[in-house]
C-alpha atoms as a PDB file:
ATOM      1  CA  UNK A   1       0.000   0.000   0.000  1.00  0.00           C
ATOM      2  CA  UNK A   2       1.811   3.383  -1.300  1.00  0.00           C
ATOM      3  CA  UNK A   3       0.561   6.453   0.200  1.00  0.00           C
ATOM      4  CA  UNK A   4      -0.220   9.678  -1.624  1.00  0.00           C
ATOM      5  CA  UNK A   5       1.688  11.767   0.864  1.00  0.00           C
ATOM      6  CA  UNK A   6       3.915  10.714   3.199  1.00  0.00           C
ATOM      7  CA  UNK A   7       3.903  11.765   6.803  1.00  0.00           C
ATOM      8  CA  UNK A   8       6.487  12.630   9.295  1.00  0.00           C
ATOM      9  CA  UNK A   9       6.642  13.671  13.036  1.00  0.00           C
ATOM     10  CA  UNK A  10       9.702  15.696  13.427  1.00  0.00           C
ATOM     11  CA  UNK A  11      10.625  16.964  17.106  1.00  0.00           C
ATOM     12  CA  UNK A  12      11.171  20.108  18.076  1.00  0.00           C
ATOM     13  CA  UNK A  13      15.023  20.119  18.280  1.00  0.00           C
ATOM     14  CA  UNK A  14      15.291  17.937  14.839  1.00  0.00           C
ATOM     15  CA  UNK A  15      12.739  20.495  12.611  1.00  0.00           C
ATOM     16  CA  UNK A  16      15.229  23.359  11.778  1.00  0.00           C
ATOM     17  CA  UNK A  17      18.506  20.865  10.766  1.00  0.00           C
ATOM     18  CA  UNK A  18      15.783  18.161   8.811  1.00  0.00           C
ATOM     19  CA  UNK A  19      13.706  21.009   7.054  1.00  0.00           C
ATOM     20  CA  UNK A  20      16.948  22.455   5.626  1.00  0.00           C
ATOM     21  CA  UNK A  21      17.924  19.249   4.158  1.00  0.00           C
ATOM     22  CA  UNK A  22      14.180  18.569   2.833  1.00  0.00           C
ATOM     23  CA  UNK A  23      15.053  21.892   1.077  1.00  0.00           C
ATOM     24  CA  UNK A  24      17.988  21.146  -0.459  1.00  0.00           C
ATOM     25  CA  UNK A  25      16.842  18.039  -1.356  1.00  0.00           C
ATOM     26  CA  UNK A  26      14.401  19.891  -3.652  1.00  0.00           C
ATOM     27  CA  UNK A  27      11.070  17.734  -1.479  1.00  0.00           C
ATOM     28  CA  UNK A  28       7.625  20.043  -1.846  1.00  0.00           C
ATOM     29  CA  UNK A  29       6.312  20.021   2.033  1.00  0.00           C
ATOM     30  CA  UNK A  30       4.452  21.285   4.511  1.00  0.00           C
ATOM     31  CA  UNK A  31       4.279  21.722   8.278  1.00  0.00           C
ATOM     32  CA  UNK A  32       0.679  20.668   9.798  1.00  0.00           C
ATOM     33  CA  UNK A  33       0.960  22.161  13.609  1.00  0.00           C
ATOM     34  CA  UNK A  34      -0.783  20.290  16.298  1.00  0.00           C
ATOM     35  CA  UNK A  35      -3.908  21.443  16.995  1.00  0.00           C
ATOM     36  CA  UNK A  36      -5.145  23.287  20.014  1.00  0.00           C
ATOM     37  CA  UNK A  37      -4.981  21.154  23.055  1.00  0.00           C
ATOM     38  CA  UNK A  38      -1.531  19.562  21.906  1.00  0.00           C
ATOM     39  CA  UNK A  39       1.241  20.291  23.215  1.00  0.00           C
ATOM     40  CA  UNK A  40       3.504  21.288  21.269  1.00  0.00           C
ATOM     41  CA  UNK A  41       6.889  19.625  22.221  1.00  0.00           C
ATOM     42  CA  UNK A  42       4.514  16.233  20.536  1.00  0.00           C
ATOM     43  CA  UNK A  43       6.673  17.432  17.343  1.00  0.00           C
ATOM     44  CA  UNK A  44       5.531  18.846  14.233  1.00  0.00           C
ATOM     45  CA  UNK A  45       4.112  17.131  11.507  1.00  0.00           C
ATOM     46  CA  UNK A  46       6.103  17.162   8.221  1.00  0.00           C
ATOM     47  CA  UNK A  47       3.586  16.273   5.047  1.00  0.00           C
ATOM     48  CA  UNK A  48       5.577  15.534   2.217  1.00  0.00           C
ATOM     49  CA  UNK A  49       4.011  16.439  -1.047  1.00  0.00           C
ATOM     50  CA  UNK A  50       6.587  15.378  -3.707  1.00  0.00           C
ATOM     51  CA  UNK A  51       9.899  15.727  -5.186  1.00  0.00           C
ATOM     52  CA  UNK A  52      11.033  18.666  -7.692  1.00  0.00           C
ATOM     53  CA  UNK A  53      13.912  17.235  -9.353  1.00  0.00           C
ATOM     54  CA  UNK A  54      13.972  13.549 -11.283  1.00  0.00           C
ATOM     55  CA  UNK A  55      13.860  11.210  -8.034  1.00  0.00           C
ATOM     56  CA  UNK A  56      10.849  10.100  -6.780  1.00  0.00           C
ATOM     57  CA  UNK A  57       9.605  11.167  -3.490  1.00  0.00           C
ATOM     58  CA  UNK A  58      10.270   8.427  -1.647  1.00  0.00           C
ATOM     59  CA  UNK A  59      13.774   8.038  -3.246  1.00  0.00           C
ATOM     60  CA  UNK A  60      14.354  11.883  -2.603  1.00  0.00           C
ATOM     61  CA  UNK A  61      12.839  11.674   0.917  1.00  0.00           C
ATOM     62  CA  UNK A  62      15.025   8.470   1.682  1.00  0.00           C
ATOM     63  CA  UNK A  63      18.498  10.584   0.757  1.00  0.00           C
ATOM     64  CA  UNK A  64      17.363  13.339   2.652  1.00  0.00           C
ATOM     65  CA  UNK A  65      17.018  10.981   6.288  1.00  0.00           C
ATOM     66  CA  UNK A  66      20.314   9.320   5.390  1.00  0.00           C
ATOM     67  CA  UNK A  67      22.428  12.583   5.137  1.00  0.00           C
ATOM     68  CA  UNK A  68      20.615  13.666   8.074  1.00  0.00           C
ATOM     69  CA  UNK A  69      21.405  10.919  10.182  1.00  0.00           C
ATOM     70  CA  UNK A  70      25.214  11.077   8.969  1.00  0.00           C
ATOM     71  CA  UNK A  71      25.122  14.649  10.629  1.00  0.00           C
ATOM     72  CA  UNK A  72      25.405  13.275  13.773  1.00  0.00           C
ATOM     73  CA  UNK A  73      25.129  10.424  15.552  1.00  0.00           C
ATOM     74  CA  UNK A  74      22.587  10.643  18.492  1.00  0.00           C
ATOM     75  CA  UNK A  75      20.414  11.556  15.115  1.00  0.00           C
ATOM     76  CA  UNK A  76      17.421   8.628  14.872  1.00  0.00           C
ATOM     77  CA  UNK A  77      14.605   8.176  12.808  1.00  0.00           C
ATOM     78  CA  UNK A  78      11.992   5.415  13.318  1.00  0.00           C
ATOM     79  CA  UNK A  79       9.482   3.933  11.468  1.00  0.00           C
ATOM     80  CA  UNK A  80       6.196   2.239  11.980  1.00  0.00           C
ATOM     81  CA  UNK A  81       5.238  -0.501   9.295  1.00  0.00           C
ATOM     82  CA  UNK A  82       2.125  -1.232   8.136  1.00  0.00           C
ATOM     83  CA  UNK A  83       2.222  -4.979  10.073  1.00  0.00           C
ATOM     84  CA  UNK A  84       2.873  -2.457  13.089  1.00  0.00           C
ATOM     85  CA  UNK A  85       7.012  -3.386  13.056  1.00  0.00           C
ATOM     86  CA  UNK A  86       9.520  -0.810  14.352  1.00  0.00           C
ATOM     87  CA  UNK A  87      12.602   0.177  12.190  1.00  0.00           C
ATOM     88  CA  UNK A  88      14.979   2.177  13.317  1.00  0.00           C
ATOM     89  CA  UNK A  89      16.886   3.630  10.014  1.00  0.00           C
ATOM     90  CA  UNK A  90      20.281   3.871  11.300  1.00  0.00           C
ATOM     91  CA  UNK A  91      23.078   2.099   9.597  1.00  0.00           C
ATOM     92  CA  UNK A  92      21.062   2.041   5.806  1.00  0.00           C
ATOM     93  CA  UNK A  93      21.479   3.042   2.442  1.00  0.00           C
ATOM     94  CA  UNK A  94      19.369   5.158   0.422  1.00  0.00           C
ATOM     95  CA  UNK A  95      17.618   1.942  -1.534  1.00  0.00           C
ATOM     96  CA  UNK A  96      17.209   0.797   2.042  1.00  0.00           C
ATOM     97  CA  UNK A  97      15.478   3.462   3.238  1.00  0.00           C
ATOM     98  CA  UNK A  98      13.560   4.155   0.169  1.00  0.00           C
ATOM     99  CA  UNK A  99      12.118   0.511   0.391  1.00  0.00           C
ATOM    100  CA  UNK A 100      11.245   1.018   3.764  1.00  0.00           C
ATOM    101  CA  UNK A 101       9.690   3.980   3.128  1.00  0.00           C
ATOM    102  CA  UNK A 102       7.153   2.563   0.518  1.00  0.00           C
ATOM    103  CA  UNK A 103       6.197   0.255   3.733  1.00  0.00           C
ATOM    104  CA  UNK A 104       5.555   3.097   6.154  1.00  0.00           C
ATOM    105  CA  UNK A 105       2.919   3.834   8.245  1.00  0.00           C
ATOM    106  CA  UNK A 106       4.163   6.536  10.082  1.00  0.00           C
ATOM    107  CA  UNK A 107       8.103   7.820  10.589  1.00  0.00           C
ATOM    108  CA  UNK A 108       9.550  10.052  13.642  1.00  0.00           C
ATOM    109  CA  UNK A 109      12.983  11.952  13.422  1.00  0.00           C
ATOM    110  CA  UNK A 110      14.222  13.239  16.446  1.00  0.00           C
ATOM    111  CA  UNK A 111      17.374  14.201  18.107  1.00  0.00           C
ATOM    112  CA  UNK A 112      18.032  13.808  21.555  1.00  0.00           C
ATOM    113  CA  UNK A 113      21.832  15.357  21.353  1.00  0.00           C
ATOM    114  CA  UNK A 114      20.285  18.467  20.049  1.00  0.00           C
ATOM    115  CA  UNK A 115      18.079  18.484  23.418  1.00  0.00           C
ATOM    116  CA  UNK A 116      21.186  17.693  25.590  1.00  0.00           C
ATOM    117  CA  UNK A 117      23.036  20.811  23.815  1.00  0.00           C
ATOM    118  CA  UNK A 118      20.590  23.370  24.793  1.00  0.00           C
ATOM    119  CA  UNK A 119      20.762  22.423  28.568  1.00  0.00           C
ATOM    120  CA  UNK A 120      24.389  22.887  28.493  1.00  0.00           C
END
């Protein structure tokens, strides 16, 4: 089952560093804050509406969370099958990923070093 969009939770202290590289990476998106009530360290959600250059979006998307997670290494991204199994993304390639992707039901990026830097 492919999805039309593809949606991602990214935390608070992930959204500046992965939005720049869904940027570069030439990925149409948008940002869907959490409605009222939320609050709103529960992460953004990331819709991503397609791919500008000749990639498809998942192949696109899937370069953009492995260069991300290169950038440092308390960097994680998980995702949530569709038989409800939990992948964690580090330590795969972009065909990896993109595979994966195509299998997702949803996907979190977060960043707990980032957190750990802004209490120091």
């Amino acid at each position: 089952m492919q999805h039309d969009t593809q949606k991602i939770v990214v935390f608070q202290e992930s959204r500046s560093s992965f939005i720049e590289l869904l940027k570069d990476g030439q990925i149409q998106f948008r940002t869907v804050q959490p409605p009222a009530g939320v609050p709103q360290d529960a992460g953004t959600v990331v819709e991503i509406i397609g791919a500008l250059g000749s990639a498809p979006p998942a192949a696109a998307l899937a370069w953009v969370i492995v260069e991300w997670l290169k950038g440092r290494k308390s960097r994680k991204v998980t995702v949530q099958l569709l038989d409800k199994k939990v992948v964690e993304l580090t330590g795969y390639g972009v065909d990896e990923v993109e595979r994966i992707l195509k299998s997702a039901r949803s996907t979190s990026v977060f960043d707990p070093g980032e957190q750990d830097k802004k209490e120091e």
